[in-house]
Protein backbone atom coordinates (compact mmCIF):
# COMPACT_ATOMS: atom_id res chain seq x y z
CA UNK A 1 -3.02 -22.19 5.40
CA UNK A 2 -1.91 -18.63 4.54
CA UNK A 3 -4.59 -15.67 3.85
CA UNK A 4 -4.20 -12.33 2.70
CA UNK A 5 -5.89 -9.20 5.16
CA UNK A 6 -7.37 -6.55 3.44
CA UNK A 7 -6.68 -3.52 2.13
CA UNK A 8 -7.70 -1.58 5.12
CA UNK A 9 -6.66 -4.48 7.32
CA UNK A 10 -3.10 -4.45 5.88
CA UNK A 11 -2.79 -0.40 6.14
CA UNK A 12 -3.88 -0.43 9.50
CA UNK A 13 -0.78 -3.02 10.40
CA UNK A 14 1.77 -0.89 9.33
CA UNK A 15 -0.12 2.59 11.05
CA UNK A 16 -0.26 0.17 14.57
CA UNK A 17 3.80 -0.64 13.67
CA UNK A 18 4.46 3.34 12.95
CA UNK A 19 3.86 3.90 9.28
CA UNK A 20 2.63 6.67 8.11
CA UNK A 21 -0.88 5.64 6.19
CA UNK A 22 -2.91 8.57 5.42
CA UNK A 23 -7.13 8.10 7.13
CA UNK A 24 -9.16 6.34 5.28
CA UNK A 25 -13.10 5.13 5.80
CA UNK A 26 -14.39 1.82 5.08
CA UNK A 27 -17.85 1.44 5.06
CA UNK A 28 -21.23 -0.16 4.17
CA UNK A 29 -23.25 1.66 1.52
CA UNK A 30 -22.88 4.16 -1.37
CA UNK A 31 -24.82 7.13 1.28
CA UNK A 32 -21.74 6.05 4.06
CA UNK A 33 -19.27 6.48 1.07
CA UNK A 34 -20.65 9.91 0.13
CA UNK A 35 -20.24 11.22 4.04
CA UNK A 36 -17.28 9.65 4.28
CA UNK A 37 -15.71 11.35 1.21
CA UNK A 38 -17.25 14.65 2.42
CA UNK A 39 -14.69 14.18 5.90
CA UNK A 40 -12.00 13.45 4.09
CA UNK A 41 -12.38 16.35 1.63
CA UNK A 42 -11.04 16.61 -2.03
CA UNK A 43 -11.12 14.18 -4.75
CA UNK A 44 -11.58 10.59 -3.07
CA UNK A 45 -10.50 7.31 -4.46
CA UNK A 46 -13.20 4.61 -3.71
CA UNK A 47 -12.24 0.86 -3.60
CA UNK A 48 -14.27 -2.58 -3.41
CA UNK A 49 -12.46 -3.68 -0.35
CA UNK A 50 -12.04 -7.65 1.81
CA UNK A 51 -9.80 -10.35 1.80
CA UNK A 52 -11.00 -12.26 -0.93
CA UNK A 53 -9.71 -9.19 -3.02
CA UNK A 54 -5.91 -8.99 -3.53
CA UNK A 55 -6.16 -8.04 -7.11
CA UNK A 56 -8.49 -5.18 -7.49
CA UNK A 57 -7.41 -3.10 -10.51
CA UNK A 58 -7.40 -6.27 -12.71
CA UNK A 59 -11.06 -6.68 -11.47
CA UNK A 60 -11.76 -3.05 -12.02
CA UNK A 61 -12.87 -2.22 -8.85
CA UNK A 62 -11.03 1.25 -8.25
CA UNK A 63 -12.59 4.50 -8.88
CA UNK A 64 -10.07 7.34 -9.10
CA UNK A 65 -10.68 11.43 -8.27
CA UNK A 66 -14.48 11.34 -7.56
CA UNK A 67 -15.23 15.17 -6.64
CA UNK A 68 -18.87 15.31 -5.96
CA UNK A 69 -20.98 13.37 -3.74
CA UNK A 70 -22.87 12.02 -7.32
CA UNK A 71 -20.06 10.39 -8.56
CA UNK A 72 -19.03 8.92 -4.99
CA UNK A 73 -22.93 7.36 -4.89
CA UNK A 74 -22.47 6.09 -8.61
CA UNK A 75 -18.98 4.42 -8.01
CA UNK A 76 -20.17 3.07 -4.29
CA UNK A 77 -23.43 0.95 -5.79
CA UNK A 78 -21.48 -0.06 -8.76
CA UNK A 79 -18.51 -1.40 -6.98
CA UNK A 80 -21.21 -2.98 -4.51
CA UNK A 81 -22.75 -4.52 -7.18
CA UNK A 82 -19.13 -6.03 -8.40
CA UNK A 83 -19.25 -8.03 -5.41
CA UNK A 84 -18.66 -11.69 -5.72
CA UNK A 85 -19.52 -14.44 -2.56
CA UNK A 86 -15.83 -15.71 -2.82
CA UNK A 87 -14.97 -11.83 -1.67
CA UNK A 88 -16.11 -12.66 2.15
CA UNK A 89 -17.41 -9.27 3.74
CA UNK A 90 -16.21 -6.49 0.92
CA UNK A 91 -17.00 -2.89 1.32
CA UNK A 92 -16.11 0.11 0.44
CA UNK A 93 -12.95 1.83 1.49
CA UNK A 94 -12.88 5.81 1.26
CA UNK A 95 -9.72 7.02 0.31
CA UNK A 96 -7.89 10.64 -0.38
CA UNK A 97 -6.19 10.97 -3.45
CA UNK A 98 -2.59 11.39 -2.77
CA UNK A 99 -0.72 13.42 -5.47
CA UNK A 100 2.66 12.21 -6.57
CA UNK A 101 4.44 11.17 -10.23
CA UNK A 102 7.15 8.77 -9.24
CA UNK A 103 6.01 5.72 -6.84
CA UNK A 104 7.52 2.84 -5.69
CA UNK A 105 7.30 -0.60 -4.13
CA UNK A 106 8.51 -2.02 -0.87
CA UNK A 107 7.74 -5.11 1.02
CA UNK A 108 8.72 -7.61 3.08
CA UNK A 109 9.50 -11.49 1.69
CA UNK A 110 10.85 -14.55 3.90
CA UNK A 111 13.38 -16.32 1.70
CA UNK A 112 14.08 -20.02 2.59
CA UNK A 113 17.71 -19.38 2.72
CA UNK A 114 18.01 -15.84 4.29
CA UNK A 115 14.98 -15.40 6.15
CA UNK A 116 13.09 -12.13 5.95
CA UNK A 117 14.37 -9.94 3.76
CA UNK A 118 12.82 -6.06 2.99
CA UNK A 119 12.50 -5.24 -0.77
CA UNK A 120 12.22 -1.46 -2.60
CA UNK A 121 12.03 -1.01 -5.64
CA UNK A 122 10.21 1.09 -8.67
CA UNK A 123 6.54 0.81 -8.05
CA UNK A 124 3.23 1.51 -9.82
CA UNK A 125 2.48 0.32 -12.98
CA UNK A 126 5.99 -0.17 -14.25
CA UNK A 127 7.29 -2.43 -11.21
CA UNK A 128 7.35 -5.97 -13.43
CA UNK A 129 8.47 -4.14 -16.45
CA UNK A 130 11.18 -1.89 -15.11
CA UNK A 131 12.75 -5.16 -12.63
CA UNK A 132 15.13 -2.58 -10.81
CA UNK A 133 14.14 -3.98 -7.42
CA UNK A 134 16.94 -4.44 -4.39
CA UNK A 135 16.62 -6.20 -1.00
CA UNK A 136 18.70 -6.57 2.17
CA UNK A 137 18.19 -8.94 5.16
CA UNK A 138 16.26 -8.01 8.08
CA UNK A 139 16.23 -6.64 10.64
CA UNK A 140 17.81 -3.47 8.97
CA UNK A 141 20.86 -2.11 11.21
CA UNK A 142 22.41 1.63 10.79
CA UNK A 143 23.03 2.32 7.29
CA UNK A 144 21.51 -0.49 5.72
CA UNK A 145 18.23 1.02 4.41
CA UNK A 146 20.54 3.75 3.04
CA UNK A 147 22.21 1.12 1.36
CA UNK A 148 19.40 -0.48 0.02
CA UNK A 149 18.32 2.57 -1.95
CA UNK A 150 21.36 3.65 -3.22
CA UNK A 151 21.35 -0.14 -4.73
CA UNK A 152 18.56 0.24 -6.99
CA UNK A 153 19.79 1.12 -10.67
CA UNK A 154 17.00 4.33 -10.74
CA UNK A 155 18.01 5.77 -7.56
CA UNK A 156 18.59 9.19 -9.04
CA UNK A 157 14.65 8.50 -9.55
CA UNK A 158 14.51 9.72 -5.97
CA UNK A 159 16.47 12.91 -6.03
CA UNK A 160 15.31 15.85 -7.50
CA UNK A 161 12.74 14.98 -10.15
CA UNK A 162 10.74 17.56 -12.98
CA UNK A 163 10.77 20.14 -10.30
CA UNK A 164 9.97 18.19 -7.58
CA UNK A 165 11.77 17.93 -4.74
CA UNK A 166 14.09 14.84 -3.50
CA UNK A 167 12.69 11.97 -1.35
CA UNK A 168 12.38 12.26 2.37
CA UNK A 169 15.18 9.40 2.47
CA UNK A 170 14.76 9.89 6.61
CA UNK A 171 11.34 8.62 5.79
CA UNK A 172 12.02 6.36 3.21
CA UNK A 173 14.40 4.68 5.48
CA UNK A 174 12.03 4.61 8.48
CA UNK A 175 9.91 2.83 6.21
CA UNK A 176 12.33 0.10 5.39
CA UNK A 177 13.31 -0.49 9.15
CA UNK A 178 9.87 -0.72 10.12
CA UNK A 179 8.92 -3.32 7.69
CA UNK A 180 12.46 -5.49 8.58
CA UNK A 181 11.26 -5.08 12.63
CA UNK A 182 8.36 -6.31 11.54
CA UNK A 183 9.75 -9.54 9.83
CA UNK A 184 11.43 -10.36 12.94
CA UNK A 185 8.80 -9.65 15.81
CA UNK A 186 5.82 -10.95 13.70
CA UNK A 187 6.67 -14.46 12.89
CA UNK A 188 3.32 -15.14 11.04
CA UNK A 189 3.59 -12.16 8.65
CA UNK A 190 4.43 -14.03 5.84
CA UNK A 191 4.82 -11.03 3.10
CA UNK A 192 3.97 -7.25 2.80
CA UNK A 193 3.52 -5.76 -0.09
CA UNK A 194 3.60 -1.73 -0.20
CA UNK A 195 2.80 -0.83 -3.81
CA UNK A 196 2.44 1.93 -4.93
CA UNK A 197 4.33 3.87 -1.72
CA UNK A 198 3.94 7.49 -3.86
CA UNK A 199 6.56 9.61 -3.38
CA UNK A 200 3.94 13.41 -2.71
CA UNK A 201 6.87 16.23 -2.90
CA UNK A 202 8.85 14.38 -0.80
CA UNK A 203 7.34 12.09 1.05
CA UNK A 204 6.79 8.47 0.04
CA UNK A 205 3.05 7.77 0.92
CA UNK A 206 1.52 4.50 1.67
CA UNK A 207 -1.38 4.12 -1.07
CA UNK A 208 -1.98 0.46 -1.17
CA UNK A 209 -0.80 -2.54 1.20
CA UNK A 210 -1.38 -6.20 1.50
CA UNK A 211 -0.54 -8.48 4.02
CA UNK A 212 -0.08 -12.33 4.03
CA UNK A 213 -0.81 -14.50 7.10
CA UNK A 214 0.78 -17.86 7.64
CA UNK A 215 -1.15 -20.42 9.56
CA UNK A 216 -3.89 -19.61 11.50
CA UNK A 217 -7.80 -18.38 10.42
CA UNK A 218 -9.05 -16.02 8.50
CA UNK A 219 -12.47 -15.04 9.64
């Protein structure tokens, strides 16, 4: 039976696999939220956080650019109190803000046909709307990621942009490769979805992940 890892649970498989994820705290209360917001420094994002919760904007339970430990203590017992028991063990999950105005997606699927394949494609809020989304078959050899972003119909999205700088495609591509080697050394990865990956200058920026299981349990 497949089961999705959390948030933090899904971020910290792609750091072990060599993705760059920025830190991040999860913890138990609204007073661990505050000290962990005052290590991270700067505006925070907070986040009900646990495996029960794939979905978490529709649910509302993201608080963006809290800049004083009042607001961080607010958000934490609110979100705490948006808990639900089908949620399993949710907390809260401390994160930086990370600055950037174009963002994408990128994942990993296992087609029936093809096998794992990696996806990119525009992210954020736009991602269903927009549909420009490409995807090659892992694992990714030389010049295939490369490939796979000069398919998408906005890839001038990632050059220069509104005075910002053009995508790190060295990192971009790392990216890519990493999530195909994972397709083919982690058989029970079923999906990964990276979304949004912001693009902050020029570096895309995991933000939010979620991972899919196949088999096995998930306590």
């Amino acid at each position: 039976m497949p089961y999705t890892l959390s948030e933090h649970e899904s971020k910290e498989l792609l750091r072990e696999a060599g993705i760059a994820v920025p830190p991040e705290h999860l913890v138990a209360t609204a007073d661990e939220a505050v000290r962990a917001a005052g290590e991270v420094g700067g505006p925070v994002a907070l986040k009900l956080c646990g495996r029960g919760i794939a979905h978490k904007t529709e649910r509302n339970l993201v608080r963006l650019a809290l800049s004083t430990p009042d607001r961080v203590r607010a958000a934490g017992v609110e979100l705490l109190k948006a808990r639900r028991p089908e949620d399993g063990d949710a907390r809260l999950l401390v994160c930086p803000m990370v600055p950037g105005r174009r963002e994408l997606i990128a994942g990993l699927v296992r087609d029936p046909t093809f096998g794992p394949c990696v996806m990119l494609g525009l992210g954020g809020v736009f991602a269903e709307a927009a549909g420009d989304v490409a995807f090659a078959v892992a694992p990714l050899r030389d010049g295939d990621a490369e490939e796979l972003i000069d398919a998408l119909a906005s890839a001038k999205f990632l050059g220069p942009f509104r005075g910002e700088p053009a995508v790190d495609r060295d990192a971009l591509v790392r990216v890519l490769e990493t999530l195909g080697r994972l397709g083919g050394e982690r058989p029970e990865i079923r999906s990964i979805d990276v979304n949004p990956l912001i693009v902050a200058g020029s570096a895309p920026i995991v933000v939010d992940a979620l991972v899919e299981i196949e088999g096995g349990t998930s306590s």
